[in-house]
N, C-alpha and C. Protein backbone atom coordinates (compact mmCIF):
# COMPACT_ATOMS: atom_id res chain seq x y z
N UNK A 1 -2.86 -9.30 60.49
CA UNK A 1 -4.25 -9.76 60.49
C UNK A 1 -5.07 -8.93 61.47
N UNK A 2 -6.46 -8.49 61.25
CA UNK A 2 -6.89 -7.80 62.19
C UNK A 2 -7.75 -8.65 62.71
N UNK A 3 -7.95 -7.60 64.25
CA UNK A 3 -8.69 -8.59 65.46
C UNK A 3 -10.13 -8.59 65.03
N UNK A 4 -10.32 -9.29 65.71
CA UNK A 4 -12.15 -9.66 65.81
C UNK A 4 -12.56 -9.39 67.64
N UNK A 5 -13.53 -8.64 67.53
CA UNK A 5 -13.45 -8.51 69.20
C UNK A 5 -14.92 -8.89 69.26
N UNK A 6 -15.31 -9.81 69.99
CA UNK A 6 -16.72 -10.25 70.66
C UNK A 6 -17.37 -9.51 71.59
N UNK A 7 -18.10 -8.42 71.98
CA UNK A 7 -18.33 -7.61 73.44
C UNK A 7 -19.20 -8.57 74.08
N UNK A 8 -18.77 -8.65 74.66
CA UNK A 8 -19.14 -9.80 75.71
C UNK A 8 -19.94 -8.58 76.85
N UNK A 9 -21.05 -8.70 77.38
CA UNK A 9 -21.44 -7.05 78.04
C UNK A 9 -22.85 -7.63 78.57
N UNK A 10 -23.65 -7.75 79.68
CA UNK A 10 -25.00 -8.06 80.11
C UNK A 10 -25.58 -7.04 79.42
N UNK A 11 -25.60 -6.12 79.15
CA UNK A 11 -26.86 -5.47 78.58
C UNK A 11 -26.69 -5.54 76.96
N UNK A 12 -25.80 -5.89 76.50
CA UNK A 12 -25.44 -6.30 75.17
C UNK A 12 -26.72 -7.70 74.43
N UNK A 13 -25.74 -8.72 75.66
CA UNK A 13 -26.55 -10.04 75.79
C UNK A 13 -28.21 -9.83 75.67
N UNK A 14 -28.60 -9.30 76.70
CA UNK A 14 -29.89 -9.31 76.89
C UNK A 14 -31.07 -8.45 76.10
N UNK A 15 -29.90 -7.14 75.51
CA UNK A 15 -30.30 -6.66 73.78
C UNK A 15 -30.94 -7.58 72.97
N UNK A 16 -29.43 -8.25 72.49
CA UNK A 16 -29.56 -9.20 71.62
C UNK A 16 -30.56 -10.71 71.86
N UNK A 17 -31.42 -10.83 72.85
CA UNK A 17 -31.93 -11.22 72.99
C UNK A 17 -33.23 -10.74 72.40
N UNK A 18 -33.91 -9.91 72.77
CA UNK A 18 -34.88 -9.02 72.32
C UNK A 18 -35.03 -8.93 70.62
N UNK A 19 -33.65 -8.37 69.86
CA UNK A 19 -33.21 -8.84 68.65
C UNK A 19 -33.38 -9.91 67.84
N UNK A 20 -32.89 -10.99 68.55
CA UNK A 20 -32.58 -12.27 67.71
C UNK A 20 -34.66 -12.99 67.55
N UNK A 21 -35.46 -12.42 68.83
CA UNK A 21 -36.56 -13.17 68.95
C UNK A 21 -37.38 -13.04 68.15
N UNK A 22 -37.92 -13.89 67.60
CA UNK A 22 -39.17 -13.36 65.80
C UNK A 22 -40.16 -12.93 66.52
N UNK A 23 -40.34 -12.85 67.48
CA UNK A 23 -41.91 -12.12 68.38
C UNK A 23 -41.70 -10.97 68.37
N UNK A 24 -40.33 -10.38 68.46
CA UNK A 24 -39.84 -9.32 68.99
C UNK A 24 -40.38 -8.09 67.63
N UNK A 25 -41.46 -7.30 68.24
CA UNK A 25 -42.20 -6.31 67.05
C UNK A 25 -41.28 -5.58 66.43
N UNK A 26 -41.56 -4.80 65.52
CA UNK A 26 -40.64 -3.38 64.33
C UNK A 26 -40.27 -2.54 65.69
N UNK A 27 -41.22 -1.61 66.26
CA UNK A 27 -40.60 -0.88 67.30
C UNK A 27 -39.57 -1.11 68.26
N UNK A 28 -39.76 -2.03 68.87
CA UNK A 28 -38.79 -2.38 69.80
C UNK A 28 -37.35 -3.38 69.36
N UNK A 29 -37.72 -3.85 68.06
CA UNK A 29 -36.19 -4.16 67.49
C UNK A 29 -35.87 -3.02 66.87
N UNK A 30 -36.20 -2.07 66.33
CA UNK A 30 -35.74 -0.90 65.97
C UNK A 30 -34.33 -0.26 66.72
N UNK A 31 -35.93 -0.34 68.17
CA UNK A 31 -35.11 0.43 69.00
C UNK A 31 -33.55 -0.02 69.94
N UNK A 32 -33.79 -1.27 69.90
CA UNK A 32 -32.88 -2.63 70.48
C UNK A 32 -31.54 -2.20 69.28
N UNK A 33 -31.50 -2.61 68.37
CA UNK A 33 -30.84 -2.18 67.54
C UNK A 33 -29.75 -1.30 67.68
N UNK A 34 -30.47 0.07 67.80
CA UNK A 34 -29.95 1.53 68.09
C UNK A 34 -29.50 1.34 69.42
N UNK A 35 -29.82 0.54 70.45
CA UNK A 35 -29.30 0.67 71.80
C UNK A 35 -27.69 0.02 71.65
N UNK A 36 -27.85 -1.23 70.79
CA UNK A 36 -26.83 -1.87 70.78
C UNK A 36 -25.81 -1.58 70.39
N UNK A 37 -25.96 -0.75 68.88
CA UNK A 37 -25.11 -0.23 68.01
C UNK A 37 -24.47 1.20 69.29
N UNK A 38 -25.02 1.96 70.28
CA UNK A 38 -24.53 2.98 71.35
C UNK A 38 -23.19 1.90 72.12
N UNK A 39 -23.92 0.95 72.71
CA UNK A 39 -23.19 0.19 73.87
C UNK A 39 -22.04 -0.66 73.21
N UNK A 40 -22.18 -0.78 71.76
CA UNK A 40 -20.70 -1.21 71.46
C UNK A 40 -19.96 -0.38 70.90
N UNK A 41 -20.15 0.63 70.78
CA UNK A 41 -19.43 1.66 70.23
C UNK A 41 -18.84 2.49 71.59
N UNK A 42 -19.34 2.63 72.52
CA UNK A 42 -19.00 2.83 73.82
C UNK A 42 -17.57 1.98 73.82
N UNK A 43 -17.62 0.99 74.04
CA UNK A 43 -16.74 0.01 74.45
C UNK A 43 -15.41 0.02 73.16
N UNK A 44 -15.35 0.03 72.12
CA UNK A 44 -14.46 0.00 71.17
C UNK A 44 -13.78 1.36 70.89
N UNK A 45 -14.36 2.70 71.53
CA UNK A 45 -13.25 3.30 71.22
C UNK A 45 -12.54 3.83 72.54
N UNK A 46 -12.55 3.01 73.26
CA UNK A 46 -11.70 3.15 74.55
C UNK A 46 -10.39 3.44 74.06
N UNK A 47 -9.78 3.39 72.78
CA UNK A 47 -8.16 3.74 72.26
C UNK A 47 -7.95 4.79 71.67
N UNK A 48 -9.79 5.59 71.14
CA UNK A 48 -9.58 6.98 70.55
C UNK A 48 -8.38 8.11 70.97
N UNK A 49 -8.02 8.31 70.34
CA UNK A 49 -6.59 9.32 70.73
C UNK A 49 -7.45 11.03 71.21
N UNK A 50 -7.02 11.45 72.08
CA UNK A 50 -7.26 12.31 72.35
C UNK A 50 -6.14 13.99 72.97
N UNK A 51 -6.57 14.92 72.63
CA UNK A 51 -5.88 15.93 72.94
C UNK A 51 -6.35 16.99 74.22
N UNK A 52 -5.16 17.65 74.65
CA UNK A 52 -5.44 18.68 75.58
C UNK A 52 -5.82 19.96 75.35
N UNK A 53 -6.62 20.52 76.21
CA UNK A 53 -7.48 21.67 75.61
C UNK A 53 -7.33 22.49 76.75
N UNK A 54 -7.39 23.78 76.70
CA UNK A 54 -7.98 24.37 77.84
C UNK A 54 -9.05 25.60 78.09
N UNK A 55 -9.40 25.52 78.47
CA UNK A 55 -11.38 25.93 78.98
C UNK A 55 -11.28 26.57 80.06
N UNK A 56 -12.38 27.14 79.96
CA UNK A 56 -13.31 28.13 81.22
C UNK A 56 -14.44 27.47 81.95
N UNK A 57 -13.98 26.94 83.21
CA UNK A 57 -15.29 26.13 83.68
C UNK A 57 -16.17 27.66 84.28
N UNK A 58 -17.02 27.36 85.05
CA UNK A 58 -17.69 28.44 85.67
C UNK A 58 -16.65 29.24 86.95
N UNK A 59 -15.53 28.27 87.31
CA UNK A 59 -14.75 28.45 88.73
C UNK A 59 -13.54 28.96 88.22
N UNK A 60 -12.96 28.44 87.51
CA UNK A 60 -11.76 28.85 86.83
C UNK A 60 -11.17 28.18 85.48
N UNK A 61 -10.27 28.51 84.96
CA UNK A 61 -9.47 28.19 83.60
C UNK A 61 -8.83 26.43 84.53
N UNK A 62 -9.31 25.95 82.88
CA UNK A 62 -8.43 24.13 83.81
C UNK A 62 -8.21 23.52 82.21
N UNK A 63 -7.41 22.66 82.20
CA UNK A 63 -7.08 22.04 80.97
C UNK A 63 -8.28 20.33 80.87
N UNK A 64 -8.73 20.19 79.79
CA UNK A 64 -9.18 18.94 79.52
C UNK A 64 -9.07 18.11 78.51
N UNK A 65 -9.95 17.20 78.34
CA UNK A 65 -9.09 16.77 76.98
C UNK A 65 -10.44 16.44 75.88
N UNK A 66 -10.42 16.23 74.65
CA UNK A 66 -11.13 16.14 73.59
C UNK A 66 -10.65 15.45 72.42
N UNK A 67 -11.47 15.27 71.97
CA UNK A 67 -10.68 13.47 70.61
C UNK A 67 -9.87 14.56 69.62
N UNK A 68 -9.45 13.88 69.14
CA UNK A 68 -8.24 14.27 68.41
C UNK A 68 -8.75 14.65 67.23
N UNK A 69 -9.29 13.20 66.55
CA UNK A 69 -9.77 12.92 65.18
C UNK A 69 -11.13 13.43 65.33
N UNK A 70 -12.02 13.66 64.26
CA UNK A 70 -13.29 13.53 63.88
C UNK A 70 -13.49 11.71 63.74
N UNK A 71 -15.14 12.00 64.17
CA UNK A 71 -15.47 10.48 63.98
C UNK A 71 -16.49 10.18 62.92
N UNK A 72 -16.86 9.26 62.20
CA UNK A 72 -17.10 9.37 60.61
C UNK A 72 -18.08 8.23 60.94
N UNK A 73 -19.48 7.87 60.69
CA UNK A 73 -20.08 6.98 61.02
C UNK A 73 -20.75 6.59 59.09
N UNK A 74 -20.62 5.77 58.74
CA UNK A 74 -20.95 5.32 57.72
C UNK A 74 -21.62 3.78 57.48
N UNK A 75 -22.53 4.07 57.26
CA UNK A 75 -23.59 2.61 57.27
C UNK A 75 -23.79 1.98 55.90
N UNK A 76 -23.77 0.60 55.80
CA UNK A 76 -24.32 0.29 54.89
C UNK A 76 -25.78 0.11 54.00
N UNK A 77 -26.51 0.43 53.43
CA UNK A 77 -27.58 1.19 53.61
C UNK A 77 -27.95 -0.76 53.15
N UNK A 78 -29.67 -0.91 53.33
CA UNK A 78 -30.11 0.16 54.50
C UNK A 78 -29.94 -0.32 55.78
N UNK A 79 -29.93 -1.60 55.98
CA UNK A 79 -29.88 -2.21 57.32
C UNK A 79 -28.86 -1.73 58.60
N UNK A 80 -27.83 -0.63 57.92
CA UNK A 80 -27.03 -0.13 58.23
C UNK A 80 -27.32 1.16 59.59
N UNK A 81 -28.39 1.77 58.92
CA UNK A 81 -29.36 2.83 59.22
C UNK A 81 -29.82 2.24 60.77
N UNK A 82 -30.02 1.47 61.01
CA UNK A 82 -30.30 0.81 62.17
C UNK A 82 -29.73 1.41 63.36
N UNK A 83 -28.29 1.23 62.91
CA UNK A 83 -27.19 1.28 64.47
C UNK A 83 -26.80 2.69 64.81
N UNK A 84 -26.98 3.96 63.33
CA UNK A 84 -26.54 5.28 63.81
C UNK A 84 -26.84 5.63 64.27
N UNK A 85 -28.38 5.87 64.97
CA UNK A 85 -29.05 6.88 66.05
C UNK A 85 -28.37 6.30 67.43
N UNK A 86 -27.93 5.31 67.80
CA UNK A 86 -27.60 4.83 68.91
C UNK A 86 -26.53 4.81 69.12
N UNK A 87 -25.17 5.08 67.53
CA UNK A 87 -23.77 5.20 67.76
C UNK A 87 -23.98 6.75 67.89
N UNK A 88 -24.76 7.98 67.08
CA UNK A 88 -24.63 9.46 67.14
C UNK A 88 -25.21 10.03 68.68
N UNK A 89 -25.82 9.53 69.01
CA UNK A 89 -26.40 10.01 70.34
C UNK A 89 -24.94 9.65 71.37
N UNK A 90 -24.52 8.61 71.24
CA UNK A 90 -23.37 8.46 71.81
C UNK A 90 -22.13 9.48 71.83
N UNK A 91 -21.73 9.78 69.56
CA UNK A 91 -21.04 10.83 69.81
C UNK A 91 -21.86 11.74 69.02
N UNK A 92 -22.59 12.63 69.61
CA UNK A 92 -23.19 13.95 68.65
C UNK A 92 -22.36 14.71 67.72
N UNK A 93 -21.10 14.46 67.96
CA UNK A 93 -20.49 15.28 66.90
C UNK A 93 -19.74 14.92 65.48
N UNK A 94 -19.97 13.49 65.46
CA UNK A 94 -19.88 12.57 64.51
C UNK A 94 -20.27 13.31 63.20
N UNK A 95 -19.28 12.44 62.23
CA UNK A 95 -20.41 12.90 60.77
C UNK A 95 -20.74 12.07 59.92
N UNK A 96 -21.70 11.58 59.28
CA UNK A 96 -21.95 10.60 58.60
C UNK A 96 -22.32 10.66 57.28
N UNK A 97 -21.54 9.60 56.85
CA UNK A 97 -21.33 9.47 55.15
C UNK A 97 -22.53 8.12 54.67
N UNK A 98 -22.87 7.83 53.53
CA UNK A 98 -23.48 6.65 53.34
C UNK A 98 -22.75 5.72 52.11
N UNK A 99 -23.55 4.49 52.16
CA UNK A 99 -23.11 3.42 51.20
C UNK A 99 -23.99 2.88 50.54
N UNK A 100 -24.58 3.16 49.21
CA UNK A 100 -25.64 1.83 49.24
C UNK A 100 -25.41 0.91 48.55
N UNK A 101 -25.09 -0.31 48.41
CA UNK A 101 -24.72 -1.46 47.49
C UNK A 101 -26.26 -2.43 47.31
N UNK A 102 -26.45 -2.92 46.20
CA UNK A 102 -26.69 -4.36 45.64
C UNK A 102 -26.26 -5.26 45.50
N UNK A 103 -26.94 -6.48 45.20
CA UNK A 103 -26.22 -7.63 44.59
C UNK A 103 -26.75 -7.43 43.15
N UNK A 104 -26.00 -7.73 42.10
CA UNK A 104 -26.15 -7.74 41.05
C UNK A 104 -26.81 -9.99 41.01
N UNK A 105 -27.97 -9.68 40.35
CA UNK A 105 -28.39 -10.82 40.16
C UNK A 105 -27.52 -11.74 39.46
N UNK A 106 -26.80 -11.42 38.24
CA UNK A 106 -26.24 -12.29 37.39
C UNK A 106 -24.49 -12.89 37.98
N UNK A 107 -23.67 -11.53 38.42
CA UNK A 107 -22.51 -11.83 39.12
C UNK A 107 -22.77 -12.27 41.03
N UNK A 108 -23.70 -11.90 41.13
CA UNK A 108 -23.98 -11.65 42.54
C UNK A 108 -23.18 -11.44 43.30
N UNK A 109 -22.04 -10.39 42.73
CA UNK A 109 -21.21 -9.35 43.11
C UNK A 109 -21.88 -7.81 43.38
N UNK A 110 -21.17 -7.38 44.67
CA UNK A 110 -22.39 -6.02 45.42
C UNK A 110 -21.63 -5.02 44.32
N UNK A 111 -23.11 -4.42 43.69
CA UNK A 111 -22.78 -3.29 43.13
C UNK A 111 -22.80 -1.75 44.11
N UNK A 112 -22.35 -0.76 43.60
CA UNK A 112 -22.39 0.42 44.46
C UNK A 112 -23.76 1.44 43.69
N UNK A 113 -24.39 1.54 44.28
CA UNK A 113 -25.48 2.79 43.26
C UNK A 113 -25.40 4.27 44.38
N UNK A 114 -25.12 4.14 45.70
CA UNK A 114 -25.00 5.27 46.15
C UNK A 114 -23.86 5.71 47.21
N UNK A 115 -22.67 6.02 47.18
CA UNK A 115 -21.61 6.82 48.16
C UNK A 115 -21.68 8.43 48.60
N UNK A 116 -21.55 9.03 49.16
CA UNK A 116 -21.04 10.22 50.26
C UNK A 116 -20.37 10.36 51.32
N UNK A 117 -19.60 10.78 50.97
CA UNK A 117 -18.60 10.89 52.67
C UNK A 117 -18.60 12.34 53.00
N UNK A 118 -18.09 12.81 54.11
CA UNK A 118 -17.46 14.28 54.77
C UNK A 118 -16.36 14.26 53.72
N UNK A 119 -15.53 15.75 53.84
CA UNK A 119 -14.58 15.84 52.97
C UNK A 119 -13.33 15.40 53.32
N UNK A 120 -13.40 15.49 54.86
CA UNK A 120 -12.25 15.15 56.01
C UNK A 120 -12.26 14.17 56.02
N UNK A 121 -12.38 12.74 55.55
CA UNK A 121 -12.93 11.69 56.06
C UNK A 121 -10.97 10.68 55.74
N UNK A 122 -10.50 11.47 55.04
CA UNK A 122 -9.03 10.82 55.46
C UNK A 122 -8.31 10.95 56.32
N UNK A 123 -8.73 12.23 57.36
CA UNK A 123 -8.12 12.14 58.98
C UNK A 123 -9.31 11.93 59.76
N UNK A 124 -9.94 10.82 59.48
CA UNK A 124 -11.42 10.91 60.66
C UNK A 124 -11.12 9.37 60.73
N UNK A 125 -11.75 9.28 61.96
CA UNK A 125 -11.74 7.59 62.85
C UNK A 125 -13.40 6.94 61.80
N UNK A 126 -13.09 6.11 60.77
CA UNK A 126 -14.49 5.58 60.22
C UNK A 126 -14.94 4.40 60.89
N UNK A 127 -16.73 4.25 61.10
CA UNK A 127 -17.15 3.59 61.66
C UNK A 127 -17.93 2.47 60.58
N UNK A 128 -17.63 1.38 60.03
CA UNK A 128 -18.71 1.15 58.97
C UNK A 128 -19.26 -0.27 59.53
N UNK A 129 -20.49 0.59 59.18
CA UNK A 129 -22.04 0.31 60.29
C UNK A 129 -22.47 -1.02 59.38
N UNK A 130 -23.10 -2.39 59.87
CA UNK A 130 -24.02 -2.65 59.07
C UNK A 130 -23.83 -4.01 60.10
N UNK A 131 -25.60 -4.39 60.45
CA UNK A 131 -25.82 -5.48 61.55
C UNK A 131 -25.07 -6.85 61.18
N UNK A 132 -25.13 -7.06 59.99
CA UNK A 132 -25.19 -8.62 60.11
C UNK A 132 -23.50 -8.54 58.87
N UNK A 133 -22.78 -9.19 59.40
CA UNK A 133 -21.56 -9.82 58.57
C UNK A 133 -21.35 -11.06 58.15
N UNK A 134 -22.55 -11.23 56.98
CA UNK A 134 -22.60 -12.48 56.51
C UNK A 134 -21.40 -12.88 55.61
N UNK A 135 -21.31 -12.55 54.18
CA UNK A 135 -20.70 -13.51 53.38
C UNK A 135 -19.39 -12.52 52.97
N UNK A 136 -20.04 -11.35 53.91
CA UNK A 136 -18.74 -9.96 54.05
C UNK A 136 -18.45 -9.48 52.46
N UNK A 137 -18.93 -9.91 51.65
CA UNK A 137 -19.17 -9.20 50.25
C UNK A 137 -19.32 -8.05 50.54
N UNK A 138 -20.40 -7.55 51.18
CA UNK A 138 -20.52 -6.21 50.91
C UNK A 138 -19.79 -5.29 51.65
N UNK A 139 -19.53 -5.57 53.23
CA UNK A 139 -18.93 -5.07 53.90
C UNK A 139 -17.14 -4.85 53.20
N UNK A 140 -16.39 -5.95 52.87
CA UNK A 140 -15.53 -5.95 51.94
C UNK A 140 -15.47 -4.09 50.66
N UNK A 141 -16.47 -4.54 49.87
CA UNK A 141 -16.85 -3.66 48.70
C UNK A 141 -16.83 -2.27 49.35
N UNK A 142 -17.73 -2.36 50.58
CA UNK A 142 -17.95 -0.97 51.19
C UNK A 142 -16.61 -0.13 51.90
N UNK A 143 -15.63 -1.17 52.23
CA UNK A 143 -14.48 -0.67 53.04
C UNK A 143 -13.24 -0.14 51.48
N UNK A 144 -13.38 -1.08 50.43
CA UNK A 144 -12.96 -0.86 49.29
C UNK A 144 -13.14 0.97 48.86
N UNK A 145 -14.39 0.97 49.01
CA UNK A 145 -14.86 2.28 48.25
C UNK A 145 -14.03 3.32 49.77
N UNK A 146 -14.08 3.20 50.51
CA UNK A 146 -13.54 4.13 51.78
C UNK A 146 -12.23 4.43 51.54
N UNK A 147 -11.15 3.34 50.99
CA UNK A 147 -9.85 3.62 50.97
C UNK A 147 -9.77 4.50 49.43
N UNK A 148 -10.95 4.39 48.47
CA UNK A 148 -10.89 4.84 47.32
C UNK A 148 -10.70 6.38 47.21
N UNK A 149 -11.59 6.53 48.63
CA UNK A 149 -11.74 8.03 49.09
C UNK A 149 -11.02 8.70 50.27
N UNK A 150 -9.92 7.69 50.50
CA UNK A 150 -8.55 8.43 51.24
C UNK A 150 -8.64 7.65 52.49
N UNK A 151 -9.95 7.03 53.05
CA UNK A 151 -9.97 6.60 54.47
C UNK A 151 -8.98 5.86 55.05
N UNK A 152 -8.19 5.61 56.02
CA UNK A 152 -6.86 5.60 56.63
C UNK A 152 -7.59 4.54 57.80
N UNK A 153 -8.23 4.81 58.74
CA UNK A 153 -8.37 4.39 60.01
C UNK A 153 -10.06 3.90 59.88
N UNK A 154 -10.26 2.60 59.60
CA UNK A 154 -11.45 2.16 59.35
C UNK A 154 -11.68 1.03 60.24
N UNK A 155 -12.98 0.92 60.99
CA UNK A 155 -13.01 -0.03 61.42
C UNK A 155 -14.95 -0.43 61.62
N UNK A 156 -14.77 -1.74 61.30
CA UNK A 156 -16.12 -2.62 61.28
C UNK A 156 -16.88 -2.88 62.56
N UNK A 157 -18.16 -2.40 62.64
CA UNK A 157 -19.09 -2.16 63.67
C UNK A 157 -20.31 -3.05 63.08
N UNK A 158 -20.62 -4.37 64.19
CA UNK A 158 -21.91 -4.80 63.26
C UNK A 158 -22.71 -5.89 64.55
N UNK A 159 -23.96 -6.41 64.06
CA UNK A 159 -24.29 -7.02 65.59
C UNK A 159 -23.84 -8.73 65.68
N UNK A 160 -23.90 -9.35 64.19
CA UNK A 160 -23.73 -10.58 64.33
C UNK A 160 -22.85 -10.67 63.06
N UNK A 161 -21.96 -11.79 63.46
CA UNK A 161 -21.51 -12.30 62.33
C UNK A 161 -21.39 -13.59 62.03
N UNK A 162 -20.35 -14.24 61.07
CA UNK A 162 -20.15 -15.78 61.05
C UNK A 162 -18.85 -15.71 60.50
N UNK A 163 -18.08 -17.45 60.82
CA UNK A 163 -16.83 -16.93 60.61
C UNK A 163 -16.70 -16.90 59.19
N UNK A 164 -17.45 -17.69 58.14
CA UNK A 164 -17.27 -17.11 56.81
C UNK A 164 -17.20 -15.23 56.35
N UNK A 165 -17.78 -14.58 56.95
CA UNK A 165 -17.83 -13.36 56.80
C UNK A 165 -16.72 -12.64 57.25
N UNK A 166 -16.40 -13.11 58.49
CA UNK A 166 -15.00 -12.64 59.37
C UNK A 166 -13.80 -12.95 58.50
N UNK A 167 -13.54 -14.17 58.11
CA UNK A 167 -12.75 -14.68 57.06
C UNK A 167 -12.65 -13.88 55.64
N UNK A 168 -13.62 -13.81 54.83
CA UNK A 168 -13.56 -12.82 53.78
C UNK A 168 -13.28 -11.56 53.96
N UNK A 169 -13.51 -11.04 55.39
CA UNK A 169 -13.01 -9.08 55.65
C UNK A 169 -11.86 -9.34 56.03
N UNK A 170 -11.13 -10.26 56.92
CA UNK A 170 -9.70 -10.05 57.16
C UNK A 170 -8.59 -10.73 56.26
N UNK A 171 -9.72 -11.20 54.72
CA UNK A 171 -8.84 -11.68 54.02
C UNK A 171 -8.61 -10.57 53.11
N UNK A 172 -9.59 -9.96 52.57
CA UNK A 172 -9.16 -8.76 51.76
C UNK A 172 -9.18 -7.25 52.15
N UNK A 173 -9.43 -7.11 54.11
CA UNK A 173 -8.66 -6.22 54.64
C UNK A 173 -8.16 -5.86 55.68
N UNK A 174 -7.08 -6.65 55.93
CA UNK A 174 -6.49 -7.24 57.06
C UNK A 174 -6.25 -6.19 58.16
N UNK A 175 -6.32 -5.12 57.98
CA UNK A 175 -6.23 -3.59 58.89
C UNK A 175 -6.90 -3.38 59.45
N UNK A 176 -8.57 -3.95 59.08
CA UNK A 176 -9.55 -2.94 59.90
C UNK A 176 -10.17 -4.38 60.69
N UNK A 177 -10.29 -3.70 61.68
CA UNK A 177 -10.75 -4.96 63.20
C UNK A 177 -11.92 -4.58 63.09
N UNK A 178 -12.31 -5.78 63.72
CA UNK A 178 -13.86 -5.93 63.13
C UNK A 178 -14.62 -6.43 64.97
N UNK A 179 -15.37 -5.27 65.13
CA UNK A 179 -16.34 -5.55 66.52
C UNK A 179 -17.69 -6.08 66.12
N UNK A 180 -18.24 -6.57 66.99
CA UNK A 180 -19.02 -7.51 66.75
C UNK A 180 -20.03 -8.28 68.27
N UNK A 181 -21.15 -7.82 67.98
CA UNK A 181 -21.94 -8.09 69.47
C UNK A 181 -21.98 -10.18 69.63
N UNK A 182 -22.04 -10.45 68.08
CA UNK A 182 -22.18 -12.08 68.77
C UNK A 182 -21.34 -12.78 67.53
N UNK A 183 -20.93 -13.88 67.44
CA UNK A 183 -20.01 -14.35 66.40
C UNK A 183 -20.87 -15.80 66.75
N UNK A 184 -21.87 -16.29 65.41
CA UNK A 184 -22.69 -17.01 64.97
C UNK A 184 -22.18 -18.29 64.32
N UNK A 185 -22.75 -19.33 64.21
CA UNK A 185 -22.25 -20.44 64.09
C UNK A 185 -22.16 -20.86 62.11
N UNK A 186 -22.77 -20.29 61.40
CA UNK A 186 -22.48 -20.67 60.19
C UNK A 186 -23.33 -20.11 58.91
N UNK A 187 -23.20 -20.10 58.05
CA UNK A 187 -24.15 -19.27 56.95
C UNK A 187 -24.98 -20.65 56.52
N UNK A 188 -26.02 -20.61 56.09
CA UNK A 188 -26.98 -21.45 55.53
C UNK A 188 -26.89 -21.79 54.14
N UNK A 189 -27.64 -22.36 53.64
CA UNK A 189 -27.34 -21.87 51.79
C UNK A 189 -27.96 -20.98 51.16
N UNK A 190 -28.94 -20.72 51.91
CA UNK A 190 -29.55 -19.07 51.37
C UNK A 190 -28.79 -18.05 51.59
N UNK A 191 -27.66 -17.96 52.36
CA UNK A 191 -26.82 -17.08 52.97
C UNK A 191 -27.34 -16.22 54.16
N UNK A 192 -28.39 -16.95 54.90
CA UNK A 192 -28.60 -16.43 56.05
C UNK A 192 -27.54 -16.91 57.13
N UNK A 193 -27.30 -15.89 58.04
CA UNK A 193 -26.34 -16.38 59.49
C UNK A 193 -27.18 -17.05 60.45
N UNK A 194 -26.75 -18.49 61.15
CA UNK A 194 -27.78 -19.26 61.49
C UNK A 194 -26.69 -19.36 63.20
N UNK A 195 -27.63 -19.11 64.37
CA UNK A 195 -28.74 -18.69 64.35
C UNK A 195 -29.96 -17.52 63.73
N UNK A 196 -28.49 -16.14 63.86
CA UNK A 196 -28.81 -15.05 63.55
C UNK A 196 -30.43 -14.47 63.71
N UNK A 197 -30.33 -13.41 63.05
CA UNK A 197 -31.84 -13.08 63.45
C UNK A 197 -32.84 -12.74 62.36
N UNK A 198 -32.65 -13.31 61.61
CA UNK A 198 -33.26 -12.80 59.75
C UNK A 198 -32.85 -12.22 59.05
N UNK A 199 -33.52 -11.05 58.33
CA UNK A 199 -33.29 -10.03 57.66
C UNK A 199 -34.00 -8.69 58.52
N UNK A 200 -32.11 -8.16 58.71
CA UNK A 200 -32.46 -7.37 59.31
C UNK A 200 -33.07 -5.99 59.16
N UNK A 201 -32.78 -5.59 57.59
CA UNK A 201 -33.31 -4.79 57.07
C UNK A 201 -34.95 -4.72 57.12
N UNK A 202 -35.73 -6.32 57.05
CA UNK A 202 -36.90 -6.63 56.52
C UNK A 202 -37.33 -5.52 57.85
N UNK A 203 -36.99 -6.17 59.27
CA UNK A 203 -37.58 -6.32 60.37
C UNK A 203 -37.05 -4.82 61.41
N UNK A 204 -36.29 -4.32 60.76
CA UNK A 204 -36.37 -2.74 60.93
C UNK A 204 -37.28 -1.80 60.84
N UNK A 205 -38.22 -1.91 58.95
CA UNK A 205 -38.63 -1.36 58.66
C UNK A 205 -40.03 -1.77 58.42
N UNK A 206 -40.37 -2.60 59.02
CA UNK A 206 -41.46 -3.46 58.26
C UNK A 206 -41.62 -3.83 57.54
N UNK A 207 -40.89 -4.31 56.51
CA UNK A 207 -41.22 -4.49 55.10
C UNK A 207 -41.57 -6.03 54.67
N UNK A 208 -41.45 -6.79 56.05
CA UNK A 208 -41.66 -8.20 55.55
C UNK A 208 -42.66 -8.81 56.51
């Protein structure tokens, strides 16, 4: 079964404060967002495997070390889009693939209308991005299509979840651990995460 990790972090907290607040304007949840999606990504790959290298400082030849793997940042579009400027600034050398799913009105099963990955992306550490882990349908679908395309080492990056959502990803993919800035008390019947913070997509982009 894979873990669920909560980052428990003061500047996390006090992010997600800014986040969760309906006052809180497009710009500055934008930007809140992108800070958050940096500071937990900081913290979760404290296990990245890394190798020895050796270099020319300005003083002399010294050995150091550098990640092993490539790191693969892949969002679920669009709300997904949110967290990469704040996970890539973190690692600039990242590469990023996309996802875009629907719900199909009639099954209200997530359809796929857009995928891309790197070509490497079966020896790369994947990051799959997307704020809110509600009913984990899509997140599910999206990790589906990753193994379709060789991905090995996947793991779930998102700001809130609920345990219905947590429950559906470690039921149909028990491998990939799932980080997570706050773990929310329940889905609604609209399938919003309650408290949660809306739609996060809406309030990214302005659109609502």
């Amino acid at each position: 079964m894979s873990k669920v990790v909560i980052l428990n972090h003061p500047l996390i907290d006090h992010k997600m404060m800014k986040i969760r607040d309906k006052r809180t304007g497009t710009k500055e949840f934008r930007e809140s967002v992108s800070e958050v999606g940096g500071l937990i990504t900081y913290e979760i790959t404290r296990d990245l495997a890394t190798v020895e290298k050796t270099i020319e400082t300005p003083i002399c030849e010294t050995t150091v070390r550098e990640l092993e793997k490539q790191v693969v940042i892949v969002p679920i579009l669009r709300a997904g889009l949110g967290m990469v400027e704040g996970i890539h600034n973190l690692i600039p050398t990242a590469k990023i693939g996309h996802i875009g799913l629907y719900r199909d009105e009639t099954t209200l099963l997530p359809q796929v209308y857009y995928s891309k990955f790197p070509k490497d992306i079966d020896q790369s550490v994947v990051l799959v991005v997307d704020p809110m882990l509600a009913t984990g349908a899509s997140a599910s679908k999206a990790i589906d299509i990753l193994l379709e395309h060789g991905a090995k080492d996947i793991r779930y990056v998102g700001l809130v979840g609920c345990p219905e959502g947590v429950a559906r990803l470690q039921n149909d993919h028990p491998d990939v651990n799932i980080y997570l800035a706050a773990l929310d008390d329940h889905l609604n019947e609209v399938g919003y995460i309650v408290p949660g913070l809306g739609d996060c997509g809406d309030r990214l982009f302005g659109t609502k």
